[in-house]
PDB file of N, CA and C in Angstrom:
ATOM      1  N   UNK A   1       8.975  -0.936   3.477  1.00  0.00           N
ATOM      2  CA  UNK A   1       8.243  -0.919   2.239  1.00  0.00           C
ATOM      3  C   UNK A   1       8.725   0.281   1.411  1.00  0.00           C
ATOM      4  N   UNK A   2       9.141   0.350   0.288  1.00  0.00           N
ATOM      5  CA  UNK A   2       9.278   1.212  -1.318  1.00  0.00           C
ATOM      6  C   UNK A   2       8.024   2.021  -1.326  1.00  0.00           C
ATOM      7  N   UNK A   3       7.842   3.176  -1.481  1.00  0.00           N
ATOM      8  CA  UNK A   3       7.138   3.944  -2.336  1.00  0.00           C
ATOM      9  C   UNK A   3       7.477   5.000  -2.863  1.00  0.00           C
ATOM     10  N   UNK A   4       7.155   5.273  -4.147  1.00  0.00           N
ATOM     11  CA  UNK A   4       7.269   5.905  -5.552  1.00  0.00           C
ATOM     12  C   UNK A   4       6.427   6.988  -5.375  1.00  0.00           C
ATOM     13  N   UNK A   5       6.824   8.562  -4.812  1.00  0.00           N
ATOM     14  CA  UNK A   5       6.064   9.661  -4.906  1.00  0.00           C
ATOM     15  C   UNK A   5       6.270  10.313  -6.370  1.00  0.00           C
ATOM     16  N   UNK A   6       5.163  10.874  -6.863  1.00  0.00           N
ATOM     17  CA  UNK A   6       5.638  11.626  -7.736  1.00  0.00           C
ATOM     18  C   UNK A   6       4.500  13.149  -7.475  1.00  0.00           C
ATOM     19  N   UNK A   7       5.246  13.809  -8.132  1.00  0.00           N
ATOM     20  CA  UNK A   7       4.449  15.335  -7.424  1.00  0.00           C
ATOM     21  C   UNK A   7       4.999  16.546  -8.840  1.00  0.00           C
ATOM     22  N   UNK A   8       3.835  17.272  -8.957  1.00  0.00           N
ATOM     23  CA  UNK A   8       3.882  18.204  -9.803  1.00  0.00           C
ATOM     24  C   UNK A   8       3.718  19.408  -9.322  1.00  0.00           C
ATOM     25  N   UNK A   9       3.483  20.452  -9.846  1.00  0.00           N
ATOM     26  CA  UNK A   9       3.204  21.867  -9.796  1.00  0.00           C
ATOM     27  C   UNK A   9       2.575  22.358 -11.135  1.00  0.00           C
ATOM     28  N   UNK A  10       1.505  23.449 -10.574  1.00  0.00           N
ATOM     29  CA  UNK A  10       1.702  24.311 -11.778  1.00  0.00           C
ATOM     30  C   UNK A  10       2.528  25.867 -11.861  1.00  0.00           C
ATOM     31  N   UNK A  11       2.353  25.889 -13.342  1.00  0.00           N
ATOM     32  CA  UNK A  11       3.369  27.227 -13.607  1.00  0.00           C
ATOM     33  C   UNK A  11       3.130  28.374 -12.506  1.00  0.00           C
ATOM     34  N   UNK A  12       2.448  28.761 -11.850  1.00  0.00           N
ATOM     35  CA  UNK A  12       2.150  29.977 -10.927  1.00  0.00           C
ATOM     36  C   UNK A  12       2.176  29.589  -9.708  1.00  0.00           C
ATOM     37  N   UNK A  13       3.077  28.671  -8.924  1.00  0.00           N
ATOM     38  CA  UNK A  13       3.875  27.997  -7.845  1.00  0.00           C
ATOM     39  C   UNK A  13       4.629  27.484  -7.971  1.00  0.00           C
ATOM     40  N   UNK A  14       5.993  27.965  -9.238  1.00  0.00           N
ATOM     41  CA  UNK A  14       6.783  27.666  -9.642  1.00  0.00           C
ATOM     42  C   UNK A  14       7.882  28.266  -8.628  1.00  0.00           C
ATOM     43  N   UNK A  15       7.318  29.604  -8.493  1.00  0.00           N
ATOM     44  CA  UNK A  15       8.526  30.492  -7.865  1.00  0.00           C
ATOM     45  C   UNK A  15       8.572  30.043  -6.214  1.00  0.00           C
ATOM     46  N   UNK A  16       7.589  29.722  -5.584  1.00  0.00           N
ATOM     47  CA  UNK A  16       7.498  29.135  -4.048  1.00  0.00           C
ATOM     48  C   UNK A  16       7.876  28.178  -4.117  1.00  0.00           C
ATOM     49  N   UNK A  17       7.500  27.296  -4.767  1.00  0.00           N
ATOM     50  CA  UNK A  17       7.924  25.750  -4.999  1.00  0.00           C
ATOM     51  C   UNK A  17       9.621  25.629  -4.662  1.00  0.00           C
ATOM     52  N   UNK A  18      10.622  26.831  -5.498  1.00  0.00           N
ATOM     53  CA  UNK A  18      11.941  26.430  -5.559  1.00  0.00           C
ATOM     54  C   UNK A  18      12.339  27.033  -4.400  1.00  0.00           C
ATOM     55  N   UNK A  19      11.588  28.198  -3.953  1.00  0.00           N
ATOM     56  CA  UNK A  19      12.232  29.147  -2.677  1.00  0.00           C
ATOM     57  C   UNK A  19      11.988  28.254  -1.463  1.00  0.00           C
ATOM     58  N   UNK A  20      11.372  26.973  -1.472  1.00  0.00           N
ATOM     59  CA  UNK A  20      10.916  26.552  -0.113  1.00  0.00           C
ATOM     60  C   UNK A  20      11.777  25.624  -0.384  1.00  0.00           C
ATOM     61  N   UNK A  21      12.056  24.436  -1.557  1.00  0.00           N
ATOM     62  CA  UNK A  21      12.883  23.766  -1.507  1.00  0.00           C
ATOM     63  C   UNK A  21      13.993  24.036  -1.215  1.00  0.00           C
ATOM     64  N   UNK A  22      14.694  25.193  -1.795  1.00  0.00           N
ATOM     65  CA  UNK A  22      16.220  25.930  -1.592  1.00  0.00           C
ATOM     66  C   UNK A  22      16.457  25.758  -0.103  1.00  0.00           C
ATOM     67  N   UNK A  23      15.219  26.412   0.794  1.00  0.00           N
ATOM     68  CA  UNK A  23      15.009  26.889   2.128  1.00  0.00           C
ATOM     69  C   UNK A  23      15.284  25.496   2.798  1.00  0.00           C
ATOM     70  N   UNK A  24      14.264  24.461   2.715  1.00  0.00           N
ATOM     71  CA  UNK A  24      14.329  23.242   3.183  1.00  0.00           C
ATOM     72  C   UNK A  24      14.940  22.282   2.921  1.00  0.00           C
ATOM     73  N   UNK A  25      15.104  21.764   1.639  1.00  0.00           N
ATOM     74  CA  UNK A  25      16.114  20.649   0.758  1.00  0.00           C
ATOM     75  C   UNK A  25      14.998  19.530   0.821  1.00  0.00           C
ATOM     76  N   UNK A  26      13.869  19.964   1.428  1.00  0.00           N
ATOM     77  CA  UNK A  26      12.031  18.590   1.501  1.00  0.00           C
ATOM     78  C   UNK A  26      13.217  17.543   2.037  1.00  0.00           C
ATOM     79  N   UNK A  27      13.603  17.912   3.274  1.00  0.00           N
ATOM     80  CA  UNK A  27      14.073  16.713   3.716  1.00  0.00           C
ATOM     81  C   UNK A  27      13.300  15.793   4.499  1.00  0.00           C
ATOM     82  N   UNK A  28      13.121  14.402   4.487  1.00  0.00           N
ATOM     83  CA  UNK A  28      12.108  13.519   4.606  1.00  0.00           C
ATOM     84  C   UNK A  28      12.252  14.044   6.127  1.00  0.00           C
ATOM     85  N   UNK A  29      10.723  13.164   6.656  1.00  0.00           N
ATOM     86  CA  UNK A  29      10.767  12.926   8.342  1.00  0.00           C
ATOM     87  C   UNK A  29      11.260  12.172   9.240  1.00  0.00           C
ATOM     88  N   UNK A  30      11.942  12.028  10.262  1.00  0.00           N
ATOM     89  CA  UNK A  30      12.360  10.472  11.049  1.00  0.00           C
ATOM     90  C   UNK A  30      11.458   9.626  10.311  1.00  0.00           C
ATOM     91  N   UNK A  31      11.916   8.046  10.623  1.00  0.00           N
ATOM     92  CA  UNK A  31      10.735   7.387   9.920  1.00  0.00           C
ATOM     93  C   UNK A  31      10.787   7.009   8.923  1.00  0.00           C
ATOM     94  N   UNK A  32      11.094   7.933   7.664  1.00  0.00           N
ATOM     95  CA  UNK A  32      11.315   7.865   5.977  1.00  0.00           C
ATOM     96  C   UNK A  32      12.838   8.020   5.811  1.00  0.00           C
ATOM     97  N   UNK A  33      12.783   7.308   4.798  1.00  0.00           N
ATOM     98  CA  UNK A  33      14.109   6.971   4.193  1.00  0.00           C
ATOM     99  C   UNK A  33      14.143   7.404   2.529  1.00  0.00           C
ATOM    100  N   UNK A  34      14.702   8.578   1.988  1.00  0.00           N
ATOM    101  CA  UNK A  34      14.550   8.762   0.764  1.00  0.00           C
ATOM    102  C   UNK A  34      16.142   8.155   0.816  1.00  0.00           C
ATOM    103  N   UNK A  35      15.333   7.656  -0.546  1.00  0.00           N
ATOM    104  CA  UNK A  35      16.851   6.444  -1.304  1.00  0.00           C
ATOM    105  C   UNK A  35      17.195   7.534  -2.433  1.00  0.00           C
ATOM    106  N   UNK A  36      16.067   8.113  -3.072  1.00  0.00           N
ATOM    107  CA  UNK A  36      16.705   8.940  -4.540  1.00  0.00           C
ATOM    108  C   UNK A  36      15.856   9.705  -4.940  1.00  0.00           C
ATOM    109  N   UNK A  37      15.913  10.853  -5.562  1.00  0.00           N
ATOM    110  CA  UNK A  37      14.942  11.790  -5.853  1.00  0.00           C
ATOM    111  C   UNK A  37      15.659  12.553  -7.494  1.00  0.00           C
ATOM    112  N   UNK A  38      14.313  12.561  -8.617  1.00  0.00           N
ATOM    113  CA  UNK A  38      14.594  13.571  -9.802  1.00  0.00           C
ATOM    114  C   UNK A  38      13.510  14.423  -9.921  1.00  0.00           C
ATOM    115  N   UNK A  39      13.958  15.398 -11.087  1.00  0.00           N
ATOM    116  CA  UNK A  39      13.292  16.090 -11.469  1.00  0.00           C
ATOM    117  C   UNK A  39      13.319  16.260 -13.058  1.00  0.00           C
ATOM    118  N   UNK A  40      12.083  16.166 -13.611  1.00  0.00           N
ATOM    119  CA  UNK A  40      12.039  16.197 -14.771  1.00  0.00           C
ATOM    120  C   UNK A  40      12.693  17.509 -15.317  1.00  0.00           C
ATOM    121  N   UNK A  41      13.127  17.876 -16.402  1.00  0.00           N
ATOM    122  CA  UNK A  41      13.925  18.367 -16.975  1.00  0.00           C
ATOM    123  C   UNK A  41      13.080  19.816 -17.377  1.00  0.00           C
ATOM    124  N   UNK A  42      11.680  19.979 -17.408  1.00  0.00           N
ATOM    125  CA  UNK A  42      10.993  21.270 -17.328  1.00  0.00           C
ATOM    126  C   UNK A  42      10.753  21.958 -16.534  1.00  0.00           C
ATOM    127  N   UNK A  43      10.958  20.776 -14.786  1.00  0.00           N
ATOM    128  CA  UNK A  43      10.493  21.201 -13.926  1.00  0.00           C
ATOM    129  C   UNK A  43       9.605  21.560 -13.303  1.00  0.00           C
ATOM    130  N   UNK A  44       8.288  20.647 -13.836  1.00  0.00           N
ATOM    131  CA  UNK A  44       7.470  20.760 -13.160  1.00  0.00           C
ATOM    132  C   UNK A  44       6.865  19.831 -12.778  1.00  0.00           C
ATOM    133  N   UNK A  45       7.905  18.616 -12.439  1.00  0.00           N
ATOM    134  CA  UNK A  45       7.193  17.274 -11.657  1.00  0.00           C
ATOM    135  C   UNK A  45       8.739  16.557 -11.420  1.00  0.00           C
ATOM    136  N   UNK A  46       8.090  15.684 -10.393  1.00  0.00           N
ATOM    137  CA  UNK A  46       9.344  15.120  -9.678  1.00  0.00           C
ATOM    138  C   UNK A  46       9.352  13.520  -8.916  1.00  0.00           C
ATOM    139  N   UNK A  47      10.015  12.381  -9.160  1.00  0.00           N
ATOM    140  CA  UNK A  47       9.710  11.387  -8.607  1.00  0.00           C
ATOM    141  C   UNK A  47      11.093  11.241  -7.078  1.00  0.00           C
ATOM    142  N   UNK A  48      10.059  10.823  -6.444  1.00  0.00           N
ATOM    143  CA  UNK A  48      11.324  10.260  -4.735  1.00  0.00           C
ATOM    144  C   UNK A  48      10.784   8.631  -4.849  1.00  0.00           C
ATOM    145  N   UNK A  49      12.561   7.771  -4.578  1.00  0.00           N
ATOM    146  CA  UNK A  49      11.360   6.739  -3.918  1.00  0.00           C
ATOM    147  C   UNK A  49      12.337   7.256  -2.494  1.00  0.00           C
ATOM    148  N   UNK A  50      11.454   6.361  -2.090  1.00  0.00           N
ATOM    149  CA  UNK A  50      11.203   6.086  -0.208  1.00  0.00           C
ATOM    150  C   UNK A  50      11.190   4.798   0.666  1.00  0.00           C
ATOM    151  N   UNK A  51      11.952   4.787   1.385  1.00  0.00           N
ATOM    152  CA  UNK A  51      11.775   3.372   2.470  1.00  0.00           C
ATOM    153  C   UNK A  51      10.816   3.979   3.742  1.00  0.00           C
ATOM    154  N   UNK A  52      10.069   2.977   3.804  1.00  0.00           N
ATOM    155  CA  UNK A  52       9.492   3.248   5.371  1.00  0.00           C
ATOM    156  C   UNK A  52       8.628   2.375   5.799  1.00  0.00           C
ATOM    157  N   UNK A  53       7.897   2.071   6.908  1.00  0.00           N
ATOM    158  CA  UNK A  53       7.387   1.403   7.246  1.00  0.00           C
ATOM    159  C   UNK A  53       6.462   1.642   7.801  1.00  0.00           C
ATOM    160  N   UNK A  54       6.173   2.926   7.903  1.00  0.00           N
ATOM    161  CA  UNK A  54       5.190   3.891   8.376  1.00  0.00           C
ATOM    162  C   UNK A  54       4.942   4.974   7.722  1.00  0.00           C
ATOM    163  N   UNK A  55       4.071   4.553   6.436  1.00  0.00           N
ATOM    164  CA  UNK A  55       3.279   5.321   5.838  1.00  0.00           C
ATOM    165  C   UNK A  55       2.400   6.678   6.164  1.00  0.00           C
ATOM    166  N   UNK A  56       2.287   6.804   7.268  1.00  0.00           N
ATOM    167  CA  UNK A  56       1.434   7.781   7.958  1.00  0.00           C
ATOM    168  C   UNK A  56       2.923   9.179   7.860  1.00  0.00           C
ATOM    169  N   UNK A  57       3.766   9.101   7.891  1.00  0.00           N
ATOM    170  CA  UNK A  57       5.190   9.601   8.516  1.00  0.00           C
ATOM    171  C   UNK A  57       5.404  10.351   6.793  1.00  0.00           C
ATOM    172  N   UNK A  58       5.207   9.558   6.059  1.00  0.00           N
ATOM    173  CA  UNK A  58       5.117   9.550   4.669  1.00  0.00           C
ATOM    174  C   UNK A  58       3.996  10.426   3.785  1.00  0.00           C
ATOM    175  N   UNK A  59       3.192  10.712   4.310  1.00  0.00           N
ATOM    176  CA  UNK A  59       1.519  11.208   3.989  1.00  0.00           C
ATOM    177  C   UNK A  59       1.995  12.510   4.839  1.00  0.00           C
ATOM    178  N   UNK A  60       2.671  12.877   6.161  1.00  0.00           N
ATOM    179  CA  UNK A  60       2.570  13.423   6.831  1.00  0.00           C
ATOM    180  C   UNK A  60       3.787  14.882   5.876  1.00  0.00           C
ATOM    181  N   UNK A  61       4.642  13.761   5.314  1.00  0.00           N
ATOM    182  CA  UNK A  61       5.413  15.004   4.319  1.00  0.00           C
ATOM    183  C   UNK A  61       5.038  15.383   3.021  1.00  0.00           C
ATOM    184  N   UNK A  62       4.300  14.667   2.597  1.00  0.00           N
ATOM    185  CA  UNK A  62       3.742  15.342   1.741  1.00  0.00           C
ATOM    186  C   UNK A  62       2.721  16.495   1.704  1.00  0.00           C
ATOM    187  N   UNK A  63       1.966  16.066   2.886  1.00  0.00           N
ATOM    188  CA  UNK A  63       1.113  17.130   3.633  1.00  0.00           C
ATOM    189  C   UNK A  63       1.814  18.573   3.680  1.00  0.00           C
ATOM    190  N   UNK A  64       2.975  18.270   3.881  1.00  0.00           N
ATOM    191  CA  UNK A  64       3.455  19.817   4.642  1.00  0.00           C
ATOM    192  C   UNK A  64       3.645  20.840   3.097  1.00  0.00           C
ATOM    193  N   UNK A  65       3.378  20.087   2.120  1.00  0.00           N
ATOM    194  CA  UNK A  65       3.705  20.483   0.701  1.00  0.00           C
ATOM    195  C   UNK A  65       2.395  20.930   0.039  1.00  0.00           C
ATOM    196  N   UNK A  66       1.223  20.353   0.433  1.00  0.00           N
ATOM    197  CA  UNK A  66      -0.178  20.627  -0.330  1.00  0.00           C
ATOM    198  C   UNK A  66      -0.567  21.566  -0.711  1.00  0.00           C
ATOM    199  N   UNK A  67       0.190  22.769   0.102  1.00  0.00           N
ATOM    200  CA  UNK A  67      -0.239  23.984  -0.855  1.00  0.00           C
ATOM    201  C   UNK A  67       0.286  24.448  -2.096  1.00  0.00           C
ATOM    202  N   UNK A  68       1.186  23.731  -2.363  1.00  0.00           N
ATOM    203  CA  UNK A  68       1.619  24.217  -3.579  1.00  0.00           C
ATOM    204  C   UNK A  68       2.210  23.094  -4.732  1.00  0.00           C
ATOM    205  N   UNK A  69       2.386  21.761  -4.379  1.00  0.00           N
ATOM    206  CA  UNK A  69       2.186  20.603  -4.750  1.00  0.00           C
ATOM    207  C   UNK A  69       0.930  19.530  -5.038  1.00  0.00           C
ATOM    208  N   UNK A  70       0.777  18.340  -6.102  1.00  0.00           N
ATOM    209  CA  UNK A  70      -0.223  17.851  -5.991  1.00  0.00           C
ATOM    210  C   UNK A  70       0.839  16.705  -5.910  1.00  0.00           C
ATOM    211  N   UNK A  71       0.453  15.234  -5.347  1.00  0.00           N
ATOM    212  CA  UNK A  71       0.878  14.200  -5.352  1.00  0.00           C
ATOM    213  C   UNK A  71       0.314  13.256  -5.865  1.00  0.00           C
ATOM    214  N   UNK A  72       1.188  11.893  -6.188  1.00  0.00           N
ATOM    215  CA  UNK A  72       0.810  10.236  -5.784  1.00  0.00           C
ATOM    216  C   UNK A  72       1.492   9.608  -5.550  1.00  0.00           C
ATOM    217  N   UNK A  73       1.164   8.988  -4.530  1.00  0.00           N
ATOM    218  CA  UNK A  73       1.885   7.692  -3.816  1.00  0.00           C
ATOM    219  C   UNK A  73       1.795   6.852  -4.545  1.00  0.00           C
ATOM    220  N   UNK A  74       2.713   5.847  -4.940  1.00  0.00           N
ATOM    221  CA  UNK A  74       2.588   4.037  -4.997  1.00  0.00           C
ATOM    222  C   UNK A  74       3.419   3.358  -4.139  1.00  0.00           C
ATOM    223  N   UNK A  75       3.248   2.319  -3.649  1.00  0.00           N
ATOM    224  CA  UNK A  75       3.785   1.262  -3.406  1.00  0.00           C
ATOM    225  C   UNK A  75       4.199   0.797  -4.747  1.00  0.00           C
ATOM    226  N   UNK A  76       5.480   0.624  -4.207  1.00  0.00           N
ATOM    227  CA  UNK A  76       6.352  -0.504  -5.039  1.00  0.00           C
ATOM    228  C   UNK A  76       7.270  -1.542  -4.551  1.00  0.00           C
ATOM    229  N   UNK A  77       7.769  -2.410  -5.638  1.00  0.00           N
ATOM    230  CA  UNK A  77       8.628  -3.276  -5.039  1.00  0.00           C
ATOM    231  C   UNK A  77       9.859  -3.121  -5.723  1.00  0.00           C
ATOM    232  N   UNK A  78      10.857  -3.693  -5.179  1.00  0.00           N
ATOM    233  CA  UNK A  78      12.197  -3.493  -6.004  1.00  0.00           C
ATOM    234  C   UNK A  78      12.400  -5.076  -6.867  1.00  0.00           C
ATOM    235  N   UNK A  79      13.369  -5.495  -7.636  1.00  0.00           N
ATOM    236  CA  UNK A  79      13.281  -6.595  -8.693  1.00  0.00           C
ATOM    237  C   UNK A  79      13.342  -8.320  -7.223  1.00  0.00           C
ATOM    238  N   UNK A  80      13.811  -8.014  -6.617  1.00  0.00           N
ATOM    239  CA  UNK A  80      13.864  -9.274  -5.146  1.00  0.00           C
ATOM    240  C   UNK A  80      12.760  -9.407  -5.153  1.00  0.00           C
ATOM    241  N   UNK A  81      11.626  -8.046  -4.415  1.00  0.00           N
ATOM    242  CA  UNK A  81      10.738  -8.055  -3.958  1.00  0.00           C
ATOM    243  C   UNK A  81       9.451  -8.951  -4.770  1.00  0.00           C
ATOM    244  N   UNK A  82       9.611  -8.510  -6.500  1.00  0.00           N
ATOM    245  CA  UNK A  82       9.364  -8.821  -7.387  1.00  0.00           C
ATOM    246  C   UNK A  82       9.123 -10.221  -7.650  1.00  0.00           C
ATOM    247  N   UNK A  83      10.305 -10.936  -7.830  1.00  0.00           N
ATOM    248  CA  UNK A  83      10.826 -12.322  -7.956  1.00  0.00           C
ATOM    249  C   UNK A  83       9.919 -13.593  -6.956  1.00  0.00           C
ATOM    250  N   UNK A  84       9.830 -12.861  -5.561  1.00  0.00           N
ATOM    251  CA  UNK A  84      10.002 -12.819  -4.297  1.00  0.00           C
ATOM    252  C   UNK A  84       7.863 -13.573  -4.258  1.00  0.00           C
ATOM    253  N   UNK A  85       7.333 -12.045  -5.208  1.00  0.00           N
ATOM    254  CA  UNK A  85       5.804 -12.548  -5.012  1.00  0.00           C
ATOM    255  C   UNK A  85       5.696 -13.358  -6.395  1.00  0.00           C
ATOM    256  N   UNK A  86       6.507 -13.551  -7.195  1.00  0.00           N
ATOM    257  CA  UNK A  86       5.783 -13.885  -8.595  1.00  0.00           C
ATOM    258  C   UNK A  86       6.314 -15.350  -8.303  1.00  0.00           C
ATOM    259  N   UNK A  87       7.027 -16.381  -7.090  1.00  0.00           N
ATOM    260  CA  UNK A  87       7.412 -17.725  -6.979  1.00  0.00           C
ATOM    261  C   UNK A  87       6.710 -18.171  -6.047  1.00  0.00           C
ATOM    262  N   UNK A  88       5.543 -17.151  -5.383  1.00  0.00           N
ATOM    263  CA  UNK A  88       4.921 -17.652  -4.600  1.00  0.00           C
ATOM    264  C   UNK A  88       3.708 -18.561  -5.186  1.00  0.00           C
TER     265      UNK A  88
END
């Protein structure tokens, strides 16, 4: 399953925000599959999507971020997936 994180910050966890990423690279967990990740151009929000099939694995990395990130998850589908429920 696709899901569409997107995650912000505010200005006064700007400076942890980049020193932990630098440190880590938020590389996903076994389990998750990041397909692609941006960042808006001010920098202070960011979309990943994600393959996985175990959502919990998924919740579990974002978790490790809560102190200085806010999130949302969606489920999504890709244009197949799409096609896929709208001929049913």
């Amino acid at each position: 399953m696709y899901f569409m994180t997107v995650w912000t910050f505010s200005p006064e966890n700007s400076q942890a925000t980049i020193e932990r990423f630098m440190e880590t690279g938020a590389v996903p967990p076994e389990g998750v599959t990041m397909l692609s990740r941006w960042h808006d151009a001010a920098g202070h929000r960011g979309f990943a999507i994600s393959e996985t099939d175990d959502p919990i694995a998924l919740a579990k990395w974002c978790r490790g971020w809560t102190d200085l990130l806010e999130f949302e998850i969606i489920p999504v589908l890709n244009d197949e997936q799409l096609a896929a429920a709208l001929s049913e």
